[in-house]
PDB file of N, CA and C in Angstrom:
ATOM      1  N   UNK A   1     293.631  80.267  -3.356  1.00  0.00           N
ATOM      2  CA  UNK A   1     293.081  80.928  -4.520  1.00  0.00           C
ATOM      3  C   UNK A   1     291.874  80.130  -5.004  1.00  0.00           C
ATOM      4  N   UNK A   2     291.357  80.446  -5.316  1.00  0.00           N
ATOM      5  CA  UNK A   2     289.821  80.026  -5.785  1.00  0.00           C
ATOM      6  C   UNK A   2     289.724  79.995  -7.309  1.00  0.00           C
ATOM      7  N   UNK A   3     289.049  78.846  -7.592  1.00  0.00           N
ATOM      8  CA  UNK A   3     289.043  78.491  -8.968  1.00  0.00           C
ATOM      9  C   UNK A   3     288.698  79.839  -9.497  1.00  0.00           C
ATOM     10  N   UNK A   4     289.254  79.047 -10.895  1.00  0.00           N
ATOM     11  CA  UNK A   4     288.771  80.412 -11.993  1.00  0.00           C
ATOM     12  C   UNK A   4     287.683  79.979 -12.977  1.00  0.00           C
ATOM     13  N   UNK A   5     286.440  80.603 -12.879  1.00  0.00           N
ATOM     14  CA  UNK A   5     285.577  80.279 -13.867  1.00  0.00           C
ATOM     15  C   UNK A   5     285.876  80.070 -15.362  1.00  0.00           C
ATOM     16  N   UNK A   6     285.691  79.751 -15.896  1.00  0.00           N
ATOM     17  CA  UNK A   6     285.916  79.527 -17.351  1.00  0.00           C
ATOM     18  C   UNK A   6     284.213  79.295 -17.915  1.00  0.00           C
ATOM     19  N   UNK A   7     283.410  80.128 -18.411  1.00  0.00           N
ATOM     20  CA  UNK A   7     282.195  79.835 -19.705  1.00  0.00           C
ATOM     21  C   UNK A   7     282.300  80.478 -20.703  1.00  0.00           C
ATOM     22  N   UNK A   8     282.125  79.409 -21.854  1.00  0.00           N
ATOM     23  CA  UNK A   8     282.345  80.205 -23.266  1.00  0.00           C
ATOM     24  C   UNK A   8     280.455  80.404 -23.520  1.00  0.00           C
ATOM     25  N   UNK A   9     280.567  81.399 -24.056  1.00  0.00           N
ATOM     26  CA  UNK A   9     279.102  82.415 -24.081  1.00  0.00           C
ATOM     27  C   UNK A   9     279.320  83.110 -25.705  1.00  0.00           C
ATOM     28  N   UNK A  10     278.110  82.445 -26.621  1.00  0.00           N
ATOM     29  CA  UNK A  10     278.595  82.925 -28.074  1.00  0.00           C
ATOM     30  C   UNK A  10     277.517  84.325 -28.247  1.00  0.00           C
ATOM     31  N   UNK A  11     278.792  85.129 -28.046  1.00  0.00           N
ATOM     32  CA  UNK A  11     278.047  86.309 -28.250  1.00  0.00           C
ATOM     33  C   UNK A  11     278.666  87.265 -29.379  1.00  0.00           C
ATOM     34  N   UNK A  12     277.934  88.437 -29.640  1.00  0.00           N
ATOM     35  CA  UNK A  12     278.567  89.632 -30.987  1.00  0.00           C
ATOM     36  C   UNK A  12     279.864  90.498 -30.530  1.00  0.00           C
ATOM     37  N   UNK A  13     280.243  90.030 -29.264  1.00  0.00           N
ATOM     38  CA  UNK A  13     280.731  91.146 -28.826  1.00  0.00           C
ATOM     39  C   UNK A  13     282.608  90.570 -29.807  1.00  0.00           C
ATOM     40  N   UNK A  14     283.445  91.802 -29.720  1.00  0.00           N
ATOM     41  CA  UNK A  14     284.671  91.754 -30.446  1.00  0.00           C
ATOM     42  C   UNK A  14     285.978  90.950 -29.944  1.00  0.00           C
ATOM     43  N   UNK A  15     286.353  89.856 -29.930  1.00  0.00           N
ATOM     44  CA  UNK A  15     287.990  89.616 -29.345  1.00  0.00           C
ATOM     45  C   UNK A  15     288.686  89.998 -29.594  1.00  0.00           C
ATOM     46  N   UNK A  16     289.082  90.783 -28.323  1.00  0.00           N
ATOM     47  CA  UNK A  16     290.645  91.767 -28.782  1.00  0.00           C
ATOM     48  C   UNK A  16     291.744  90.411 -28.550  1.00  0.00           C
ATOM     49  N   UNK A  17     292.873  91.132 -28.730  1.00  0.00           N
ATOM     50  CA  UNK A  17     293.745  90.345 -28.664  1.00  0.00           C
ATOM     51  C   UNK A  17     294.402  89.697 -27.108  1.00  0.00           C
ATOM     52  N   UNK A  18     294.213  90.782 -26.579  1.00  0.00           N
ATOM     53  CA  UNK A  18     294.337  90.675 -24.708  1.00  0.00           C
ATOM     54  C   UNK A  18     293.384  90.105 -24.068  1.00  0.00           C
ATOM     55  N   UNK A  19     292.323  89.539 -24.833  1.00  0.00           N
ATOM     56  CA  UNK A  19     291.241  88.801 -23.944  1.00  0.00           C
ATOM     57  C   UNK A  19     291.796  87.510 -23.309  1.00  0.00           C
ATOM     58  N   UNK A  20     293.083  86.918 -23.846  1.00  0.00           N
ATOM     59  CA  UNK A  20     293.162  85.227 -23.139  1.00  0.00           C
ATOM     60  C   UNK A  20     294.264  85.878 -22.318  1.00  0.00           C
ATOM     61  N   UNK A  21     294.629  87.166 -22.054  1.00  0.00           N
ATOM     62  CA  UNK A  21     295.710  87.343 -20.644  1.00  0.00           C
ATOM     63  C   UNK A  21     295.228  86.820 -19.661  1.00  0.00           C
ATOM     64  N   UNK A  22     294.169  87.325 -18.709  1.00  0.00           N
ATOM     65  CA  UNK A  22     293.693  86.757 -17.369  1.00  0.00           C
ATOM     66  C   UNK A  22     294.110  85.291 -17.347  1.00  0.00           C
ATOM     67  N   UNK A  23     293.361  84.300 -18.318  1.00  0.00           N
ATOM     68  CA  UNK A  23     293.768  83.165 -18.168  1.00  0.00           C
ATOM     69  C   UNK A  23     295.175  82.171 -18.146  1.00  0.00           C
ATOM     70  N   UNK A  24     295.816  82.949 -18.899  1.00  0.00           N
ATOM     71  CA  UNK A  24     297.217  83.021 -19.517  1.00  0.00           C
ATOM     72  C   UNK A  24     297.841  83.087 -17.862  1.00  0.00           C
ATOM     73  N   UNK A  25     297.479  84.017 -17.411  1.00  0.00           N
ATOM     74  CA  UNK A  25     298.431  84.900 -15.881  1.00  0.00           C
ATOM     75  C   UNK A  25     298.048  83.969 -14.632  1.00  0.00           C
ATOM     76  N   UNK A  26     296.381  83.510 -14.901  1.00  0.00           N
ATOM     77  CA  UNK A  26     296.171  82.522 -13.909  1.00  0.00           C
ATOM     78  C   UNK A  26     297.161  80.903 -13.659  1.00  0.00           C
ATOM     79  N   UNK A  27     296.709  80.861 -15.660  1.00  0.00           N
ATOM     80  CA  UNK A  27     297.571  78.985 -15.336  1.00  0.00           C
ATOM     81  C   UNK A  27     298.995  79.113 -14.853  1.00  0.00           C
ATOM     82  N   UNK A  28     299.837  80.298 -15.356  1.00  0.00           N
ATOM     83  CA  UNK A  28     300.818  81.069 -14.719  1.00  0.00           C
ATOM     84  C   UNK A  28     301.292  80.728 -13.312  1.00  0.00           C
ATOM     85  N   UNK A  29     300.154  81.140 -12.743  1.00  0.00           N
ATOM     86  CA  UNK A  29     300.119  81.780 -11.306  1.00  0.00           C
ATOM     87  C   UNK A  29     300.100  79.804 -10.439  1.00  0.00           C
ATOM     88  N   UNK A  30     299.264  79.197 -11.063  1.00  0.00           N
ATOM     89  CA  UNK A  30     298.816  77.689 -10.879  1.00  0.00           C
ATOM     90  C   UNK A  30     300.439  76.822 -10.794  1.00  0.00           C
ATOM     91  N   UNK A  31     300.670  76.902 -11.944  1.00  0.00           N
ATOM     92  CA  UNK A  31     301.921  76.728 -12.264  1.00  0.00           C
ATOM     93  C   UNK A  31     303.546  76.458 -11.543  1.00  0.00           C
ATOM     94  N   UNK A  32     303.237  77.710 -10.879  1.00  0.00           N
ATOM     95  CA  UNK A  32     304.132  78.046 -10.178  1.00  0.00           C
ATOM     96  C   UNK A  32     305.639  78.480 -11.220  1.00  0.00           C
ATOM     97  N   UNK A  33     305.202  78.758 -12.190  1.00  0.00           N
ATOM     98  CA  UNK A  33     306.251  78.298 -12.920  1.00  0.00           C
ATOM     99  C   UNK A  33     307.665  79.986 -12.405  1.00  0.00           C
ATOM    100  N   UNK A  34     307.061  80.911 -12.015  1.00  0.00           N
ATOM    101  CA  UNK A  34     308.126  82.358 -11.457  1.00  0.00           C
ATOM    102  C   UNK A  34     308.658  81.314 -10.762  1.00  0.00           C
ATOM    103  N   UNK A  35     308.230  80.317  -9.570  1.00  0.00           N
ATOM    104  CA  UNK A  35     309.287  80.247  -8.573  1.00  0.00           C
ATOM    105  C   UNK A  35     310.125  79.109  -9.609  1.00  0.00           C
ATOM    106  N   UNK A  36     309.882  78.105 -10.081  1.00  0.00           N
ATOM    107  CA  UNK A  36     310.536  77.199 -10.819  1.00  0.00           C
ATOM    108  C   UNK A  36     311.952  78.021 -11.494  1.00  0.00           C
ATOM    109  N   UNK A  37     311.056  79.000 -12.524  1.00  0.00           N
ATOM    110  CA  UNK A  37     312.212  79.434 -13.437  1.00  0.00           C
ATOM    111  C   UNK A  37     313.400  80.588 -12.902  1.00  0.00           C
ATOM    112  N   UNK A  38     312.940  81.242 -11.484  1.00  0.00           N
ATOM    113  CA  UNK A  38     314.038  81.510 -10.993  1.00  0.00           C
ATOM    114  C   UNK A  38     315.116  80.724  -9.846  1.00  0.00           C
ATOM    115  N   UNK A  39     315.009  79.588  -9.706  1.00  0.00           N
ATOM    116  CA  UNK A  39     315.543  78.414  -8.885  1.00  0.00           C
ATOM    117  C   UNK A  39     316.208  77.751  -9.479  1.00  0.00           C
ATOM    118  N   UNK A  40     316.433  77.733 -11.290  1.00  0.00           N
ATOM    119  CA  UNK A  40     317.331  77.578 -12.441  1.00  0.00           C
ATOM    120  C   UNK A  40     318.662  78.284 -11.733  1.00  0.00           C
ATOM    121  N   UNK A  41     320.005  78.022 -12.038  1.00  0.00           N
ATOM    122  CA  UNK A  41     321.221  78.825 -11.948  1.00  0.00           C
ATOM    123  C   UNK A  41     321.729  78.289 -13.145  1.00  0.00           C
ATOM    124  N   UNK A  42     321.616  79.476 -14.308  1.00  0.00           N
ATOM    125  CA  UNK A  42     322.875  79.199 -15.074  1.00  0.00           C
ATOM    126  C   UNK A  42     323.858  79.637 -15.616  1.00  0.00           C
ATOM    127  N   UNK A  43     325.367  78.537 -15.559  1.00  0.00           N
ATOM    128  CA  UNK A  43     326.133  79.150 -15.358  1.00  0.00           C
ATOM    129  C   UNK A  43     326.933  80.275 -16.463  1.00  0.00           C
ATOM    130  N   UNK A  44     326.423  80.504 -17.204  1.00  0.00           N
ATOM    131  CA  UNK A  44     327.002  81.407 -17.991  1.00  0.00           C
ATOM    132  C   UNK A  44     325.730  82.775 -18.450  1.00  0.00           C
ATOM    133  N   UNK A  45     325.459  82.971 -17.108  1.00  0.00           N
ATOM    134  CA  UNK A  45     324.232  84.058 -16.645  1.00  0.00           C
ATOM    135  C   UNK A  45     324.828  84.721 -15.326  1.00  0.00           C
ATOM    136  N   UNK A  46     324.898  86.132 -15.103  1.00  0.00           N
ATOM    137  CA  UNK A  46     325.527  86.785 -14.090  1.00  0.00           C
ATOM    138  C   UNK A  46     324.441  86.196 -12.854  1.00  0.00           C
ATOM    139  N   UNK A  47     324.516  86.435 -11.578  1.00  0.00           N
ATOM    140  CA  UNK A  47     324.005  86.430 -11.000  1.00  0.00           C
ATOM    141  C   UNK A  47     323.230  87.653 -10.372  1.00  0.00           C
ATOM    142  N   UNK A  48     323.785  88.563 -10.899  1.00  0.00           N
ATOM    143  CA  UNK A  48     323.347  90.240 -10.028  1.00  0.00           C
ATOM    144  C   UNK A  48     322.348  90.993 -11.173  1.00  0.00           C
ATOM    145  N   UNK A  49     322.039  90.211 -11.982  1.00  0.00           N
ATOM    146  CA  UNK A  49     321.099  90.305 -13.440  1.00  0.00           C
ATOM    147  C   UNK A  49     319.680  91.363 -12.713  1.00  0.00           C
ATOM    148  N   UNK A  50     319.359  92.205 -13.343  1.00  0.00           N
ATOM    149  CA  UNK A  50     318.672  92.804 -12.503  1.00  0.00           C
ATOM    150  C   UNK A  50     317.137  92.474 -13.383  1.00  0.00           C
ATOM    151  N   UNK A  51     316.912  91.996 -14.402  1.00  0.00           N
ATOM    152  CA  UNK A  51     315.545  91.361 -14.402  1.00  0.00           C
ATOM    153  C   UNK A  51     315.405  89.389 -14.540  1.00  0.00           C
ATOM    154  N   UNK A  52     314.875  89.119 -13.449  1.00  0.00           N
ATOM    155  CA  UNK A  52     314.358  87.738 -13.717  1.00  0.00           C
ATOM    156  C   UNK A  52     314.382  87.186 -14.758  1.00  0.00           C
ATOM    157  N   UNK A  53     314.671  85.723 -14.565  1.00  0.00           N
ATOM    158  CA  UNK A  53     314.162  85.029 -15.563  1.00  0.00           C
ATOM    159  C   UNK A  53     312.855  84.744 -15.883  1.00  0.00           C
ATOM    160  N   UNK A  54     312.230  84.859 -15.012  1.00  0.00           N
ATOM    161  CA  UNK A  54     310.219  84.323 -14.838  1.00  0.00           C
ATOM    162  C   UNK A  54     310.124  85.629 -15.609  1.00  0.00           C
ATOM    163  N   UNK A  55     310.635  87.333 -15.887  1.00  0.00           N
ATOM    164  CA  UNK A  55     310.037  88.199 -15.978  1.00  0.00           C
ATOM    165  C   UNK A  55     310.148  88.005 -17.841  1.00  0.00           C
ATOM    166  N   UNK A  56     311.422  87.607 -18.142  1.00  0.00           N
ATOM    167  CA  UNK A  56     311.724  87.018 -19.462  1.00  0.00           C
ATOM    168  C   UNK A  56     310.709  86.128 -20.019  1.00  0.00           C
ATOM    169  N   UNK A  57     310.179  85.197 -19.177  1.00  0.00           N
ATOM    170  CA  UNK A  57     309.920  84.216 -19.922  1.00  0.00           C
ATOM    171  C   UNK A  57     308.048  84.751 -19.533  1.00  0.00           C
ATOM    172  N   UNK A  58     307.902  84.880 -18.487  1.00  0.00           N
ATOM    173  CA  UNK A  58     306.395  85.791 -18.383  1.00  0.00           C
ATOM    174  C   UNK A  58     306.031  86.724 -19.113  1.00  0.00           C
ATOM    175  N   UNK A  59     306.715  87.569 -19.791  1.00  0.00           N
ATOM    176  CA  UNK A  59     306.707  88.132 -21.370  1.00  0.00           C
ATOM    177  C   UNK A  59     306.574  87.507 -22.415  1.00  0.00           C
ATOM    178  N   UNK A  60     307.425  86.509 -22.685  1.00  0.00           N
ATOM    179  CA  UNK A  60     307.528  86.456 -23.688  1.00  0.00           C
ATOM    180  C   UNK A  60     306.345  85.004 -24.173  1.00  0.00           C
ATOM    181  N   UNK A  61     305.843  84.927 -22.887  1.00  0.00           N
ATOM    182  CA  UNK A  61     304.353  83.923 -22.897  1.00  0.00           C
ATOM    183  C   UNK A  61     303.173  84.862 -23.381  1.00  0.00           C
ATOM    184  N   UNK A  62     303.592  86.204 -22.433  1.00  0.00           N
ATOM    185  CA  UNK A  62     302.544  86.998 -22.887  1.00  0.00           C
ATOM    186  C   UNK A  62     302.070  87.965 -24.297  1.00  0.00           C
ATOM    187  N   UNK A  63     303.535  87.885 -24.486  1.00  0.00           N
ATOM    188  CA  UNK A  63     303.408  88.292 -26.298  1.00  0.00           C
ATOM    189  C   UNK A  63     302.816  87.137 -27.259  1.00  0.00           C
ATOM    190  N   UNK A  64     302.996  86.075 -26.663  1.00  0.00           N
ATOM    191  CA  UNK A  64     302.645  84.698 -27.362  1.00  0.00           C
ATOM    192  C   UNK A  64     301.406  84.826 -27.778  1.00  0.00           C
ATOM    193  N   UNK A  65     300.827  85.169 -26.246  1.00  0.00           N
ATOM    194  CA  UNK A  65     299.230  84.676 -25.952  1.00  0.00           C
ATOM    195  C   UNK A  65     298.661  86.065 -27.158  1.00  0.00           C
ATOM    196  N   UNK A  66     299.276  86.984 -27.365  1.00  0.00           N
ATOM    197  CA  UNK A  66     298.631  87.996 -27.909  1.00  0.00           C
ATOM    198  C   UNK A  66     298.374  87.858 -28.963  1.00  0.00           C
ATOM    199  N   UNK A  67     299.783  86.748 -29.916  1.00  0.00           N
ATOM    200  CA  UNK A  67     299.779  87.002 -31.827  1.00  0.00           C
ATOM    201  C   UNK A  67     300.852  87.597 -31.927  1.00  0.00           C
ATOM    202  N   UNK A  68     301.881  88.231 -30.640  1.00  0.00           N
ATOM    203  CA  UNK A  68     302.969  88.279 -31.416  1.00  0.00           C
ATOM    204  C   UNK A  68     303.964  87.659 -31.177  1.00  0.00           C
ATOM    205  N   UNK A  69     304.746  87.771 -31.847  1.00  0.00           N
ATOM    206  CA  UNK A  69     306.088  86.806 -32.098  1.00  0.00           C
ATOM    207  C   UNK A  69     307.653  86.908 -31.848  1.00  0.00           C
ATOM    208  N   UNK A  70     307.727  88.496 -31.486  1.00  0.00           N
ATOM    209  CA  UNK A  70     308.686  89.289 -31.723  1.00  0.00           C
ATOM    210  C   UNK A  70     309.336  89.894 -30.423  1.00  0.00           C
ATOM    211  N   UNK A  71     310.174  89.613 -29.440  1.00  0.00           N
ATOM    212  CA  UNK A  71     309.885  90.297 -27.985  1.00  0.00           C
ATOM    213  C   UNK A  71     310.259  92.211 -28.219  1.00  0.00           C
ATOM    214  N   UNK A  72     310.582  92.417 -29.765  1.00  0.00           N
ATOM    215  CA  UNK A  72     310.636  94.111 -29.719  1.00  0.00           C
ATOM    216  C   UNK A  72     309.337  94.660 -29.473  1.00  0.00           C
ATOM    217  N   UNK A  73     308.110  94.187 -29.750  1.00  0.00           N
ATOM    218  CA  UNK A  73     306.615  94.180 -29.705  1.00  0.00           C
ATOM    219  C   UNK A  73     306.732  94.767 -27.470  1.00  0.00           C
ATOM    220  N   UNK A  74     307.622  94.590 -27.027  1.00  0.00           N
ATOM    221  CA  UNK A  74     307.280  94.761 -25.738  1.00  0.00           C
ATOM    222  C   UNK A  74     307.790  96.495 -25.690  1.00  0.00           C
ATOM    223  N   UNK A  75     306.994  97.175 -24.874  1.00  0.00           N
ATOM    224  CA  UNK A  75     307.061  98.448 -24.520  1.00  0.00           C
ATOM    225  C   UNK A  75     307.859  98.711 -23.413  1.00  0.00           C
TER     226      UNK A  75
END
């Protein structure tokens, strides 16, 4: 994977709130942290769980990164 540019450029234009995802998904991705947090076993967690833990916690980074706080905020 090839670096990720990063330049801050002061311009008029608006920050939404989803502008720091890309970066958010990259250090993510750098990280490694999906394979880490599903290589966890714990024991008072089924095993046949049909969403991830990385998918839990990759949410709930990504509501972070947004401003919110709340994981009902997820669609």
């Amino acid at each position: 994977m090839k670096d990720f540019p990063i330049r801050f450029v002061l311009t008029d234009e608006a920050i939404t709130p989803s502008a720091g995802l890309a970066l958010v998904g990259y250090l993510l991705h750098r990280t490694k942290l999906d394979k880490r947090v599903n290589a966890l076993r714990l024991p008072t967690v089924r095993r046949e769980v049909h969403i991830s833990h990385s998918d839990v916690i990759r949410s709930m980074i990504g509501l972070l990164a947004t401003g919110k706080t709340d994981f009902d905020h997820i669609e």
